[in-house]
N, C-alpha and C. Protein backbone atom coordinates (compact mmCIF):
# COMPACT_ATOMS: atom_id res chain seq x y z
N UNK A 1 -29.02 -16.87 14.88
CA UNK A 1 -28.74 -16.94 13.46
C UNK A 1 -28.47 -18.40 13.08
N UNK A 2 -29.32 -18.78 11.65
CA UNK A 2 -28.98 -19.90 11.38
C UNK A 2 -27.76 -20.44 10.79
N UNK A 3 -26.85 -21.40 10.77
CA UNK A 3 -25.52 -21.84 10.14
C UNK A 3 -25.27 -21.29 8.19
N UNK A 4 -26.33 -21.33 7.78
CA UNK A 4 -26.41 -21.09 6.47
C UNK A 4 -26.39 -19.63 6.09
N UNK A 5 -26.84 -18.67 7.09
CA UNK A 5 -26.99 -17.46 7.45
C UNK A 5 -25.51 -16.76 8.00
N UNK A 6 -25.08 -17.76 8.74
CA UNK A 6 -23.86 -16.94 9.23
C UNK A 6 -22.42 -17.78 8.47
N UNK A 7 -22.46 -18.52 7.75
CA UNK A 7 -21.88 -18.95 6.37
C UNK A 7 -21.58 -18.49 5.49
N UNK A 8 -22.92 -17.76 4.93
CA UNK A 8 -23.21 -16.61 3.81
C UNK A 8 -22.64 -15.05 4.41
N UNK A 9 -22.97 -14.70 5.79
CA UNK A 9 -22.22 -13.16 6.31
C UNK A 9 -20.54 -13.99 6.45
N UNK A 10 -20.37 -15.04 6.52
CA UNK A 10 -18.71 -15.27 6.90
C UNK A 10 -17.77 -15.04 5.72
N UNK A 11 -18.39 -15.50 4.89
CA UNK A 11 -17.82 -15.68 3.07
C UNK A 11 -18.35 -13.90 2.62
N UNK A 12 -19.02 -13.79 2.52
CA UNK A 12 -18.74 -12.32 2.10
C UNK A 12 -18.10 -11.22 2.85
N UNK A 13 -18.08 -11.19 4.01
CA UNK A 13 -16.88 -10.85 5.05
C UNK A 13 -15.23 -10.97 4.61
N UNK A 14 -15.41 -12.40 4.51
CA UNK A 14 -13.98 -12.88 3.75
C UNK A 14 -13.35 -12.24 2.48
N UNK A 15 -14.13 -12.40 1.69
CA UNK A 15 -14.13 -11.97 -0.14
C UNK A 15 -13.79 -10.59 0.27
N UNK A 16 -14.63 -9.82 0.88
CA UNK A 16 -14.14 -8.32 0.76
C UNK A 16 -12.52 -7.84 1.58
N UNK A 17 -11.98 -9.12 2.51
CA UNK A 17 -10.93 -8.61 2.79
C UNK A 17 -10.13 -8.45 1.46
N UNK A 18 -9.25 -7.62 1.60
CA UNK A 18 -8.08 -7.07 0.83
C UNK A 18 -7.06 -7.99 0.55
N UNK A 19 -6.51 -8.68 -0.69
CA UNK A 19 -5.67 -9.36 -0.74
C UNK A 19 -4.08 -8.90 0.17
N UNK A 20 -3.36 -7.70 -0.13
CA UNK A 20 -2.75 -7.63 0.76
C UNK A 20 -3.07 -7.29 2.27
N UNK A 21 -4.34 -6.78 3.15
CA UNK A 21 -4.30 -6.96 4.76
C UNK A 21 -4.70 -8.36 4.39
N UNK A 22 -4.89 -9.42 4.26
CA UNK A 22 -4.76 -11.00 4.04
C UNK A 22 -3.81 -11.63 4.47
N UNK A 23 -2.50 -11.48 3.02
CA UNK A 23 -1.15 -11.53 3.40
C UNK A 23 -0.75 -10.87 4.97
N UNK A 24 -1.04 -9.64 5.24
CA UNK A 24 -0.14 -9.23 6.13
C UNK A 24 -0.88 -9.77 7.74
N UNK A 25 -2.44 -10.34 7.71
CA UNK A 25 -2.77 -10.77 8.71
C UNK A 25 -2.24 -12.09 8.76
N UNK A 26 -2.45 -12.93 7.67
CA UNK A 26 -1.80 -14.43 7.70
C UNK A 26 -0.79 -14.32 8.55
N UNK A 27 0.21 -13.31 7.77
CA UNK A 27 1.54 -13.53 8.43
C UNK A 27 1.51 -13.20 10.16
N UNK A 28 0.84 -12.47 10.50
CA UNK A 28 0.90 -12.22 11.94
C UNK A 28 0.20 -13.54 12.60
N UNK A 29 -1.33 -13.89 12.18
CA UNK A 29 -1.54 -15.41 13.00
C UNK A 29 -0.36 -16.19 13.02
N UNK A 30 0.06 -16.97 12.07
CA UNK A 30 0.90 -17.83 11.91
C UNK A 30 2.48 -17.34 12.72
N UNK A 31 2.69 -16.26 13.22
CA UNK A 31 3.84 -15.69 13.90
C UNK A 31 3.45 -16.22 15.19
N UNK A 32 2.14 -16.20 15.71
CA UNK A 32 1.51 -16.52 16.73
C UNK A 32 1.58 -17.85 16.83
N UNK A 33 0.88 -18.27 16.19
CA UNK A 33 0.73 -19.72 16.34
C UNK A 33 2.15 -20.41 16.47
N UNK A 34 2.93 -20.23 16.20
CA UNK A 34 4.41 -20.69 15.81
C UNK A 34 5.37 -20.51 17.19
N UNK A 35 4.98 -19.63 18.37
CA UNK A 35 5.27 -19.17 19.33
C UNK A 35 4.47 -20.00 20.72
N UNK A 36 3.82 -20.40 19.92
CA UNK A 36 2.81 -21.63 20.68
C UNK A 36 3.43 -22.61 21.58
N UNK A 37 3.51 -22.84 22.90
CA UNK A 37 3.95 -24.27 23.26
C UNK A 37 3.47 -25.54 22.46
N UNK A 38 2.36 -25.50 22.15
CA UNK A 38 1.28 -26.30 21.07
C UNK A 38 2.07 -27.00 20.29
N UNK A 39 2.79 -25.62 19.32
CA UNK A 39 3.15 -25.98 18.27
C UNK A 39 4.49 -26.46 18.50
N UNK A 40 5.57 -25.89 19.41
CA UNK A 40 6.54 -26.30 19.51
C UNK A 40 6.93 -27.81 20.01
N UNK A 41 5.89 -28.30 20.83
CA UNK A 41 5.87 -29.43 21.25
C UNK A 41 5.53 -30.78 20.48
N UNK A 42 4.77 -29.85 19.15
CA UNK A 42 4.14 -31.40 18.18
C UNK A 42 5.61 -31.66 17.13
N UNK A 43 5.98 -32.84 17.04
CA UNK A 43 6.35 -32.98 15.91
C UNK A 43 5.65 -33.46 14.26
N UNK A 44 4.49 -33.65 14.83
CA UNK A 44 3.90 -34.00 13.11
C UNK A 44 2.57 -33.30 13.14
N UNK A 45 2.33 -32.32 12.03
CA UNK A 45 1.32 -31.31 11.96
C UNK A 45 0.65 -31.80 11.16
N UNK A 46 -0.77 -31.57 10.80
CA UNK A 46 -1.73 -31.74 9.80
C UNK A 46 -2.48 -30.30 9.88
N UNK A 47 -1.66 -29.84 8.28
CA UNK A 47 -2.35 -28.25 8.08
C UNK A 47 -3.23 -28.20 6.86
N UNK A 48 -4.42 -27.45 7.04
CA UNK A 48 -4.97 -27.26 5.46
C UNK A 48 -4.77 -26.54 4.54
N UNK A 49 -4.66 -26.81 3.92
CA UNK A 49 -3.98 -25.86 2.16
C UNK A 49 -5.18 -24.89 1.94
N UNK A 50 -4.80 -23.55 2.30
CA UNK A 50 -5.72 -22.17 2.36
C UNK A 50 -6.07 -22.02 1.40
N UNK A 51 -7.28 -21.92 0.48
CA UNK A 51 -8.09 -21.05 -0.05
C UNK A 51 -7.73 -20.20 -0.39
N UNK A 52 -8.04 -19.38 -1.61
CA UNK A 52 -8.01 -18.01 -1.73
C UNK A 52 -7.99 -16.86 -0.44
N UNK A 53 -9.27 -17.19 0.07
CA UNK A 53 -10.04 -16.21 1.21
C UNK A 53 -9.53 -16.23 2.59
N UNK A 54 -8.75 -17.31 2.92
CA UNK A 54 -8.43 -18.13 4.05
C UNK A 54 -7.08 -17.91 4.31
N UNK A 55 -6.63 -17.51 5.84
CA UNK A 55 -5.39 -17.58 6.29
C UNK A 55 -4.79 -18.24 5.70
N UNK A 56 -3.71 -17.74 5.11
CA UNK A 56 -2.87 -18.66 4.06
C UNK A 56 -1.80 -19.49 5.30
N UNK A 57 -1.56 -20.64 4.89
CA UNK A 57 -0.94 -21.20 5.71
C UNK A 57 0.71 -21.77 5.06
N UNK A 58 0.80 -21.25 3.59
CA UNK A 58 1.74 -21.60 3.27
C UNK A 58 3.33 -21.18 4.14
N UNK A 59 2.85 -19.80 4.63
CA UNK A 59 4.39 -19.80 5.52
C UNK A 59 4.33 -20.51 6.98
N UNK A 60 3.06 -20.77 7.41
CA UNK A 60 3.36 -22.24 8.16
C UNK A 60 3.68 -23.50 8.06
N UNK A 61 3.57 -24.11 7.03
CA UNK A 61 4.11 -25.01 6.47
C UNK A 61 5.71 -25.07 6.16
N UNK A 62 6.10 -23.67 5.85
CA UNK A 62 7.78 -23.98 5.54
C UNK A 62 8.01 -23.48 7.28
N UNK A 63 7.67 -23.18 7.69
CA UNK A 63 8.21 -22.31 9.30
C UNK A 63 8.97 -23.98 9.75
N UNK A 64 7.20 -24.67 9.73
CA UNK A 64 7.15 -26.34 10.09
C UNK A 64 8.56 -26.81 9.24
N UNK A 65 8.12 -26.90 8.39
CA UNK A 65 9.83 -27.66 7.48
C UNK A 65 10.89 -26.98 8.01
N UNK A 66 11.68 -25.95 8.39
CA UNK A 66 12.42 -25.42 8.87
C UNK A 66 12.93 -25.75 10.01
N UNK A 67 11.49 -25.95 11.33
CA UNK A 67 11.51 -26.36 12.46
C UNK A 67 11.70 -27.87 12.44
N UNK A 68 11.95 -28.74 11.55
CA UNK A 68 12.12 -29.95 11.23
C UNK A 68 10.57 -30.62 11.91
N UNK A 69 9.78 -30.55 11.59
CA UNK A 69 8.26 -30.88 12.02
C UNK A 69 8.22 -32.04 10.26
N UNK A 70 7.10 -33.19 10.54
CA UNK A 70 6.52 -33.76 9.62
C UNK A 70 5.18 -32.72 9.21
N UNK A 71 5.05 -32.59 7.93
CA UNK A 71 3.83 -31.63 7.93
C UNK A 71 2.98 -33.00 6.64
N UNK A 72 1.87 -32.94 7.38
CA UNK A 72 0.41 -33.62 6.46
C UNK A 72 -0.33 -32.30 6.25
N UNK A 73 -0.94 -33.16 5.13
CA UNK A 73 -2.39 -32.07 4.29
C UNK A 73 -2.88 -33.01 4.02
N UNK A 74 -4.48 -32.80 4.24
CA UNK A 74 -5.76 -33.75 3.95
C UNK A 74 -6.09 -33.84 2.76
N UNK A 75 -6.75 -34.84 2.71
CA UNK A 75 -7.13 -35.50 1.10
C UNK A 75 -8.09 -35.98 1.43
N UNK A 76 -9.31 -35.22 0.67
CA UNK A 76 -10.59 -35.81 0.80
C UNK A 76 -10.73 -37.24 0.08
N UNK A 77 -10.89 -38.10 0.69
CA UNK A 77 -11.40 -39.80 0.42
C UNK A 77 -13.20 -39.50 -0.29
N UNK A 78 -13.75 -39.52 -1.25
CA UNK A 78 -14.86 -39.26 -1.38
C UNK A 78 -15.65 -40.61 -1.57
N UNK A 79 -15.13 -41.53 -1.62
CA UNK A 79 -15.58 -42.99 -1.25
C UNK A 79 -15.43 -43.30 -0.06
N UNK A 80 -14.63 -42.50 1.18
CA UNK A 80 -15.13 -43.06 1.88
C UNK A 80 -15.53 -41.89 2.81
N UNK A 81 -15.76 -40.94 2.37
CA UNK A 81 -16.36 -39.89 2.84
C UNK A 81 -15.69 -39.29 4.17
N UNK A 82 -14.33 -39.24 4.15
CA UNK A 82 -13.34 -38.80 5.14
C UNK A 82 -12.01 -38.28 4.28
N UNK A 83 -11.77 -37.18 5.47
CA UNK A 83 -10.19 -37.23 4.96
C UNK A 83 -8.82 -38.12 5.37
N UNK A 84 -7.88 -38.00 4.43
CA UNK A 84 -6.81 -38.86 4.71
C UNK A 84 -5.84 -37.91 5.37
N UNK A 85 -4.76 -38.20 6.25
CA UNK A 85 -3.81 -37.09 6.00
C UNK A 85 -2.55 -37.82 5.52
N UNK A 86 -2.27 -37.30 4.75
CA UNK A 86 -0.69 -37.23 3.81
C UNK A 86 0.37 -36.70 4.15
N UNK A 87 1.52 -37.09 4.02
CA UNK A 87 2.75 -36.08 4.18
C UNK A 87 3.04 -35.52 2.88
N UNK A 88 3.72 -34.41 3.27
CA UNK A 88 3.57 -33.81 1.67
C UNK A 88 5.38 -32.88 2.89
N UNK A 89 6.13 -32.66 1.28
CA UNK A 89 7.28 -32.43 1.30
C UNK A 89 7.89 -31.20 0.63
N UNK A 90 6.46 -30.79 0.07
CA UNK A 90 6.62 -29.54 -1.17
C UNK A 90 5.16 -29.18 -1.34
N UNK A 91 4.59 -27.80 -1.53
CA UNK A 91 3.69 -27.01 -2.06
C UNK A 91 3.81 -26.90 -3.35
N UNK A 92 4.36 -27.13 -3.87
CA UNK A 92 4.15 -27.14 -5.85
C UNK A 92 3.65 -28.10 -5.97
N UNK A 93 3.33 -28.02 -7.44
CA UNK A 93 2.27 -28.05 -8.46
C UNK A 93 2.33 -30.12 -8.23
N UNK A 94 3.74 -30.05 -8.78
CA UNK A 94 4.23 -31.67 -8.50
C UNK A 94 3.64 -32.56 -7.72
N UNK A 95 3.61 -32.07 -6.30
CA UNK A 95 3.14 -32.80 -5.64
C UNK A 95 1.56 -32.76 -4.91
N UNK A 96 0.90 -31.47 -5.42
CA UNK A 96 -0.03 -31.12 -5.04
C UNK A 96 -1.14 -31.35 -6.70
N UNK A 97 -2.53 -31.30 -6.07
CA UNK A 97 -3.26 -31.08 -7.10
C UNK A 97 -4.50 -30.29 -6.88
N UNK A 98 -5.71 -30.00 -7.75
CA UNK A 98 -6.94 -29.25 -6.92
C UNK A 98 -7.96 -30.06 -7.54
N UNK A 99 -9.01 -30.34 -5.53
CA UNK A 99 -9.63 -31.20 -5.84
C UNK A 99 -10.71 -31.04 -6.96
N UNK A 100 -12.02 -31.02 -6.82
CA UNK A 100 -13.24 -31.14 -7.38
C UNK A 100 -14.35 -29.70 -7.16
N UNK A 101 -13.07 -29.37 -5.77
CA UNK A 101 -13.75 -28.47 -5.18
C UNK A 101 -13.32 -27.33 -5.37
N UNK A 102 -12.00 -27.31 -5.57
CA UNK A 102 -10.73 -26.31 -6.09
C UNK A 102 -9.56 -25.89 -4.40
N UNK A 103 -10.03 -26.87 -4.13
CA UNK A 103 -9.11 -27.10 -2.59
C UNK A 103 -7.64 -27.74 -2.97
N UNK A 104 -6.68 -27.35 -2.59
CA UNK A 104 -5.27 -28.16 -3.18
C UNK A 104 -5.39 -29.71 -1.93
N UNK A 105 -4.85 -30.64 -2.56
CA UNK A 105 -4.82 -31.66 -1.52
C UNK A 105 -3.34 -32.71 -2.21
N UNK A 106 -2.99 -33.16 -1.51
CA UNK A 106 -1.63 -34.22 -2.07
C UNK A 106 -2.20 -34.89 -2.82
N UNK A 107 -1.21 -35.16 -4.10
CA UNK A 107 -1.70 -35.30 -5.53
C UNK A 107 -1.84 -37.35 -4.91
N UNK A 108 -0.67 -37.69 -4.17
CA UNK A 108 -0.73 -39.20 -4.16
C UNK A 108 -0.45 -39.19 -2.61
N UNK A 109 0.04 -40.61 -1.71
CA UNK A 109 0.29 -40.70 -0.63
C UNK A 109 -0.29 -41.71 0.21
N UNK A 110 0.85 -42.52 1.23
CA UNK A 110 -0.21 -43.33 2.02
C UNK A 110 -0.47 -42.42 3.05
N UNK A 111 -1.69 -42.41 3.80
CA UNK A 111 -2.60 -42.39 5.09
C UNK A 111 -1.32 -42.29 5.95
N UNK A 112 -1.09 -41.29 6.99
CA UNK A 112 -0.15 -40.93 7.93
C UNK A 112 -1.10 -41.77 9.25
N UNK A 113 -0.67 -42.52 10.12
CA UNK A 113 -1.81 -43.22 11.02
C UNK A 113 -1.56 -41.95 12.15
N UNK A 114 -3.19 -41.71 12.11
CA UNK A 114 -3.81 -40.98 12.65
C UNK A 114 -3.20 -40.29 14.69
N UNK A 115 -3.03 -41.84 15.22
CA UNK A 115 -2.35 -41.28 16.34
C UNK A 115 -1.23 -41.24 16.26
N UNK A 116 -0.44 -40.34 15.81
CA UNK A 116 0.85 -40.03 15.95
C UNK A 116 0.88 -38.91 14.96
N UNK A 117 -0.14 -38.12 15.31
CA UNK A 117 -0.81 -36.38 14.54
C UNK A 117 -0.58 -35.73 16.34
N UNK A 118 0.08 -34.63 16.33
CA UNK A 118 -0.16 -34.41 17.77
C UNK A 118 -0.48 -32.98 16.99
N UNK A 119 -1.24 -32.30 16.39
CA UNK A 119 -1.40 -31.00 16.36
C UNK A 119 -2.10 -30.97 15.06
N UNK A 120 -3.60 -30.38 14.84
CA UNK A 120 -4.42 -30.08 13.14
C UNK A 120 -4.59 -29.17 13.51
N UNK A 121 -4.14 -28.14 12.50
CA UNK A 121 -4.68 -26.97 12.09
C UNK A 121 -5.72 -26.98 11.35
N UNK A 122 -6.92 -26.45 11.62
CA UNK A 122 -8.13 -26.74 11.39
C UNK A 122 -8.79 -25.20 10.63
N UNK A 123 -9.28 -25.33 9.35
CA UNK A 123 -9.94 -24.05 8.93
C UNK A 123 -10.91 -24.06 9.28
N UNK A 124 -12.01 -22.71 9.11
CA UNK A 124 -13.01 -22.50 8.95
C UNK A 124 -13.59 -21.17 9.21
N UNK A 125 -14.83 -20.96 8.69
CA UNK A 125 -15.35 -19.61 8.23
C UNK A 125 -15.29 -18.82 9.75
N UNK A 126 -15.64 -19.37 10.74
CA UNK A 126 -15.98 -18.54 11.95
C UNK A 126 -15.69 -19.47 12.94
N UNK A 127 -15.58 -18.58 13.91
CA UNK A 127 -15.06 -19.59 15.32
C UNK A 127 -16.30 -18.65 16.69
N UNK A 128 -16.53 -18.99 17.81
CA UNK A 128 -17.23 -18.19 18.81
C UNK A 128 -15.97 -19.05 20.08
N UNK A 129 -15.80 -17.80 20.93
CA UNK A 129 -15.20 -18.13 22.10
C UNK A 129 -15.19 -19.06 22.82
N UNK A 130 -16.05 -20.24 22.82
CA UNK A 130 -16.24 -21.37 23.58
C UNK A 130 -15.73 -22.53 22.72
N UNK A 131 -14.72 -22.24 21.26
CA UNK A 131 -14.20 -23.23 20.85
C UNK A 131 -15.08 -23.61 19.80
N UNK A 132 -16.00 -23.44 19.43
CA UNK A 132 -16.91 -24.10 18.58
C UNK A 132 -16.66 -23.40 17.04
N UNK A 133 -16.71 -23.84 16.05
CA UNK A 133 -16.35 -23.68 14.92
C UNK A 133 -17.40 -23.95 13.84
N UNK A 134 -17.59 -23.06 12.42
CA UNK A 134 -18.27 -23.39 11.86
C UNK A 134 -17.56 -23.55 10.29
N UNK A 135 -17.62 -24.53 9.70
CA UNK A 135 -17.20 -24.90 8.59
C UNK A 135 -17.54 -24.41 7.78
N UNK A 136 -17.20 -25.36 6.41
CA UNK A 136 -18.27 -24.95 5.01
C UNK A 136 -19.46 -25.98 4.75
N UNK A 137 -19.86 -27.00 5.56
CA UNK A 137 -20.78 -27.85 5.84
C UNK A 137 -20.66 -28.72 5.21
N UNK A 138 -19.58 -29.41 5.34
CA UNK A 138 -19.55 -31.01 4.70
C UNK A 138 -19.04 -31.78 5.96
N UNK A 139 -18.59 -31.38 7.11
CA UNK A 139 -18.41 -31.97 8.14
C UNK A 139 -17.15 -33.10 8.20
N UNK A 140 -16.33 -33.07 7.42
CA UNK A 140 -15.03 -33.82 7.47
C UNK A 140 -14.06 -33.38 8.21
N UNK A 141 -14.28 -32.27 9.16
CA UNK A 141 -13.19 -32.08 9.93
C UNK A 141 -13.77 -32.39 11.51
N UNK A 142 -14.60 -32.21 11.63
CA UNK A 142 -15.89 -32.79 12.82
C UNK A 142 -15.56 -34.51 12.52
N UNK A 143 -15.67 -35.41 11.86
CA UNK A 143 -15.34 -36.36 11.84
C UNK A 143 -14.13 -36.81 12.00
N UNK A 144 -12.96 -36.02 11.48
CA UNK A 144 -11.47 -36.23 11.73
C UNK A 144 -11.34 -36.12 12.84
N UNK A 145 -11.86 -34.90 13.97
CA UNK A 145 -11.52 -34.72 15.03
C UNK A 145 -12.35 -35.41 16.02
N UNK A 146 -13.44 -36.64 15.60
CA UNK A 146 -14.13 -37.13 16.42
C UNK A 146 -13.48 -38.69 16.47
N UNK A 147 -11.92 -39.02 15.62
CA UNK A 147 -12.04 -40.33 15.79
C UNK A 147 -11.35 -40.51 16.88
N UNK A 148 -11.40 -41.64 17.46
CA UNK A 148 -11.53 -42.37 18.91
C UNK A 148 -9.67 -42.81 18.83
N UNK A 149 -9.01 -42.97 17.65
CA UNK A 149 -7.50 -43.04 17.99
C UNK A 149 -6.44 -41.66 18.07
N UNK A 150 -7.56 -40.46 17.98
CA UNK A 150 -6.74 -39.13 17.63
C UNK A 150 -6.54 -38.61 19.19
N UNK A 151 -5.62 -38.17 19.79
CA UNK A 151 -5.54 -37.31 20.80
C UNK A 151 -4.89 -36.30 20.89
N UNK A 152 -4.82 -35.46 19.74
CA UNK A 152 -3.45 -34.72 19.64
C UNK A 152 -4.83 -33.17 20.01
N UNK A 153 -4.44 -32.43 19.23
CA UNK A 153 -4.72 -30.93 19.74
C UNK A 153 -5.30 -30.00 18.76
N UNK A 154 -6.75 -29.65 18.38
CA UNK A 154 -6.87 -28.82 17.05
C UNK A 154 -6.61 -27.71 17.52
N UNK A 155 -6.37 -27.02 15.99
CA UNK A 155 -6.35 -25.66 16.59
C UNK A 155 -6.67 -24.77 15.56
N UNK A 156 -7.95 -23.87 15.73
CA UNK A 156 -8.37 -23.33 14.30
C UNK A 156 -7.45 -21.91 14.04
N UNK A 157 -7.97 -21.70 12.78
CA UNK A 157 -6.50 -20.69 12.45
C UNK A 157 -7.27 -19.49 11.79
N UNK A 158 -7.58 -18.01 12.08
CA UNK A 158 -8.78 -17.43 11.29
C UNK A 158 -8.15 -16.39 11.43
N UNK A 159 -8.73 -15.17 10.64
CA UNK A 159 -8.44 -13.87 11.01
C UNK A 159 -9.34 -13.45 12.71
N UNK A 160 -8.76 -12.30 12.71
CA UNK A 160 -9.74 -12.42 13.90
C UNK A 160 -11.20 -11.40 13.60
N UNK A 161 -11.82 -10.79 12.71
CA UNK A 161 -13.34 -10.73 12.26
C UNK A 161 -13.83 -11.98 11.86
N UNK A 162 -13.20 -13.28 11.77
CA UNK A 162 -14.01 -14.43 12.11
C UNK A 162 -14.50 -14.89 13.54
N UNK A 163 -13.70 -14.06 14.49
CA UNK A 163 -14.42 -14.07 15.70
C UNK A 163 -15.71 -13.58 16.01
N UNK A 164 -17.25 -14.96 16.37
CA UNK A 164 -18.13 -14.15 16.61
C UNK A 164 -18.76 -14.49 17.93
N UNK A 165 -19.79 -14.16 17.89
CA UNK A 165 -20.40 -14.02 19.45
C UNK A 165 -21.04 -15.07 19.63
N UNK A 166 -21.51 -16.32 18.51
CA UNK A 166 -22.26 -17.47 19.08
C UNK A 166 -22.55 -18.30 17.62
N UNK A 167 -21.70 -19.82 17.58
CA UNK A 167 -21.89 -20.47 15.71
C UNK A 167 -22.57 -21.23 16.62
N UNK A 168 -23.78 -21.23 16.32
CA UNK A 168 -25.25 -22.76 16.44
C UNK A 168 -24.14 -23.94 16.00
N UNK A 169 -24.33 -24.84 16.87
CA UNK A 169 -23.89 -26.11 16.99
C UNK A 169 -24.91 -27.02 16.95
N UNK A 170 -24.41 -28.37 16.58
CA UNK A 170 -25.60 -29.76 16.58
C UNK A 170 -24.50 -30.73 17.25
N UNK A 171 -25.09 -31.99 17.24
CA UNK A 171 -24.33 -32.76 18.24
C UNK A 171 -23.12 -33.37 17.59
N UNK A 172 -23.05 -33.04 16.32
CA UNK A 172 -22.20 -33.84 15.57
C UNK A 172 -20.58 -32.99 15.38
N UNK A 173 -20.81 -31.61 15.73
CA UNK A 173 -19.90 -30.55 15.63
C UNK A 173 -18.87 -30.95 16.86
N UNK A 174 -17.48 -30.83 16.45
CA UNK A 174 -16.48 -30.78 17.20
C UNK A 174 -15.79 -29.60 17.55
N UNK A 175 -15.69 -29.32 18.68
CA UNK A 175 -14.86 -28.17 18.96
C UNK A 175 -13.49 -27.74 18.49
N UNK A 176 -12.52 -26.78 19.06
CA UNK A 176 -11.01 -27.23 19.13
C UNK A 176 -10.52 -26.58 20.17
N UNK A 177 -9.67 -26.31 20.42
CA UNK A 177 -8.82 -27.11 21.73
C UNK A 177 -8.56 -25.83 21.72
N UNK A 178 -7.71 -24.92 20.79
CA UNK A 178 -7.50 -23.84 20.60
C UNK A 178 -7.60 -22.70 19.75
N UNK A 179 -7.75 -21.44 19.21
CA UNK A 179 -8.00 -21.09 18.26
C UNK A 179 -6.76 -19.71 17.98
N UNK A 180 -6.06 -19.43 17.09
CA UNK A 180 -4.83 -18.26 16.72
C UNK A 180 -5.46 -17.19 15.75
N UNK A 181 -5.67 -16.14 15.77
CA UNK A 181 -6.24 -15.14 14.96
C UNK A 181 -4.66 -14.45 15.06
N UNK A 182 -4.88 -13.45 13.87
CA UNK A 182 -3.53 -12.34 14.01
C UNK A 182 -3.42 -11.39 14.79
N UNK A 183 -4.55 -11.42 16.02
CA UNK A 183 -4.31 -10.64 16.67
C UNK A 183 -4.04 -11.65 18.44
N UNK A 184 -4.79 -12.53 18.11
CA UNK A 184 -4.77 -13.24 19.75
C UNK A 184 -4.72 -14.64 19.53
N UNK A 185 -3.89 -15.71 21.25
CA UNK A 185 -4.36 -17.17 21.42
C UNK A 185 -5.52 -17.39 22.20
N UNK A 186 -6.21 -17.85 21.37
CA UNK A 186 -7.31 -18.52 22.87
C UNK A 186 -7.03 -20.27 23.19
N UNK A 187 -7.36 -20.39 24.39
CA UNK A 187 -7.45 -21.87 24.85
C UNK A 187 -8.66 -22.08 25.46
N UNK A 188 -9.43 -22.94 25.10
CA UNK A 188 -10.69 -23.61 25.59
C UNK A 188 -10.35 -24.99 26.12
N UNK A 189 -10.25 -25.99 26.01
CA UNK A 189 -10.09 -26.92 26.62
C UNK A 189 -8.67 -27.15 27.71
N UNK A 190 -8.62 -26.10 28.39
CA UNK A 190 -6.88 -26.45 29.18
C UNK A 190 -7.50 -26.98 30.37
């Protein structure tokens, strides 16, 4: 199956989940993930601000504030065709805005330097068991996770019917390290 093909079955997959089994799966990944040596060990997170359709990550984000963790959210740079990550201190309106795309991203902020991220939570439509991930095809998280000062740990965050049996990769695609559904952890790179 081609990427555009299994893009289109991922997103309508998505849309038809149920707003509340949504909520109540979010909440179980993120129970998971949070139980993580991963997570317990990073102190500064870079999480993405969920989508409608998408594991909501907002009660990971306060879990993180709670756990006294630094939490970043990306900000697409569209001049320079990367994301930034930001610290952000609050999910309201204040400090947040929606991009171009209708993605929330930190309204202002300097650039958090990159090595001293020990943990991204990484979205995306589908994941296959060998770590490989398939986006929404703009490739800014494949680039985040390909720069040469990052060594920290992705880790994608999905329901688990985003689990599939094989996302076509190209050379430019980055894996992650780990992946948390609401039902299971996987580790690929240990």
């Amino acid at each position: 199956m081609v990427k555009k093909e299994l893009r289109n079955r991922l997103r309508e997959m998505l849309a038809a989940v149920e707003p509340a089994t949504l909520h109540t799966r979010s909440l179980e990944a993120c129970h998971l993930l949070v139980a993580t040596e991963e997570y317990k060990r990073a102190e500064v997170i870079m999480v993405f601000l969920s989508l409608p359709t998408e594991v909501n990550t907002g009660p990971l984000v306060h879990h993180a504030w709670r756990d006294h963790k630094r939490v970043l959210a990306p900000k697409v740079s569209w001049e320079q065709r990367r994301m930034l990550p930001i610290e952000i201190q609050s999910l309201s309106d204040d400090e947040l805005r929606e991009s171009r795309f209708g993605i929330r991203e930190p309204a202002k902020g300097t650039p958090f330097p990159i090595n001293n991220i020990d943990l991204v939570i990484v979205p995306g439509l589908g994941y296959d068991l060998q770590g490989n991930r398939i986006g929404r095809g703009r490739g800014f998280y494949d680039h985040f996770l390909s720069h040469s000062e990052w060594h920290g740990v992705a880790c994608g965050l999905a329901l688990a019917e985003q689990v599939v049996e094989e996302v076509p990769v190209v050379e430019k695609d980055r894996k992650v390290d780990m992946l948390v559904t609401n039902q299971q952890v996987y580790r690929f790179n240990s």
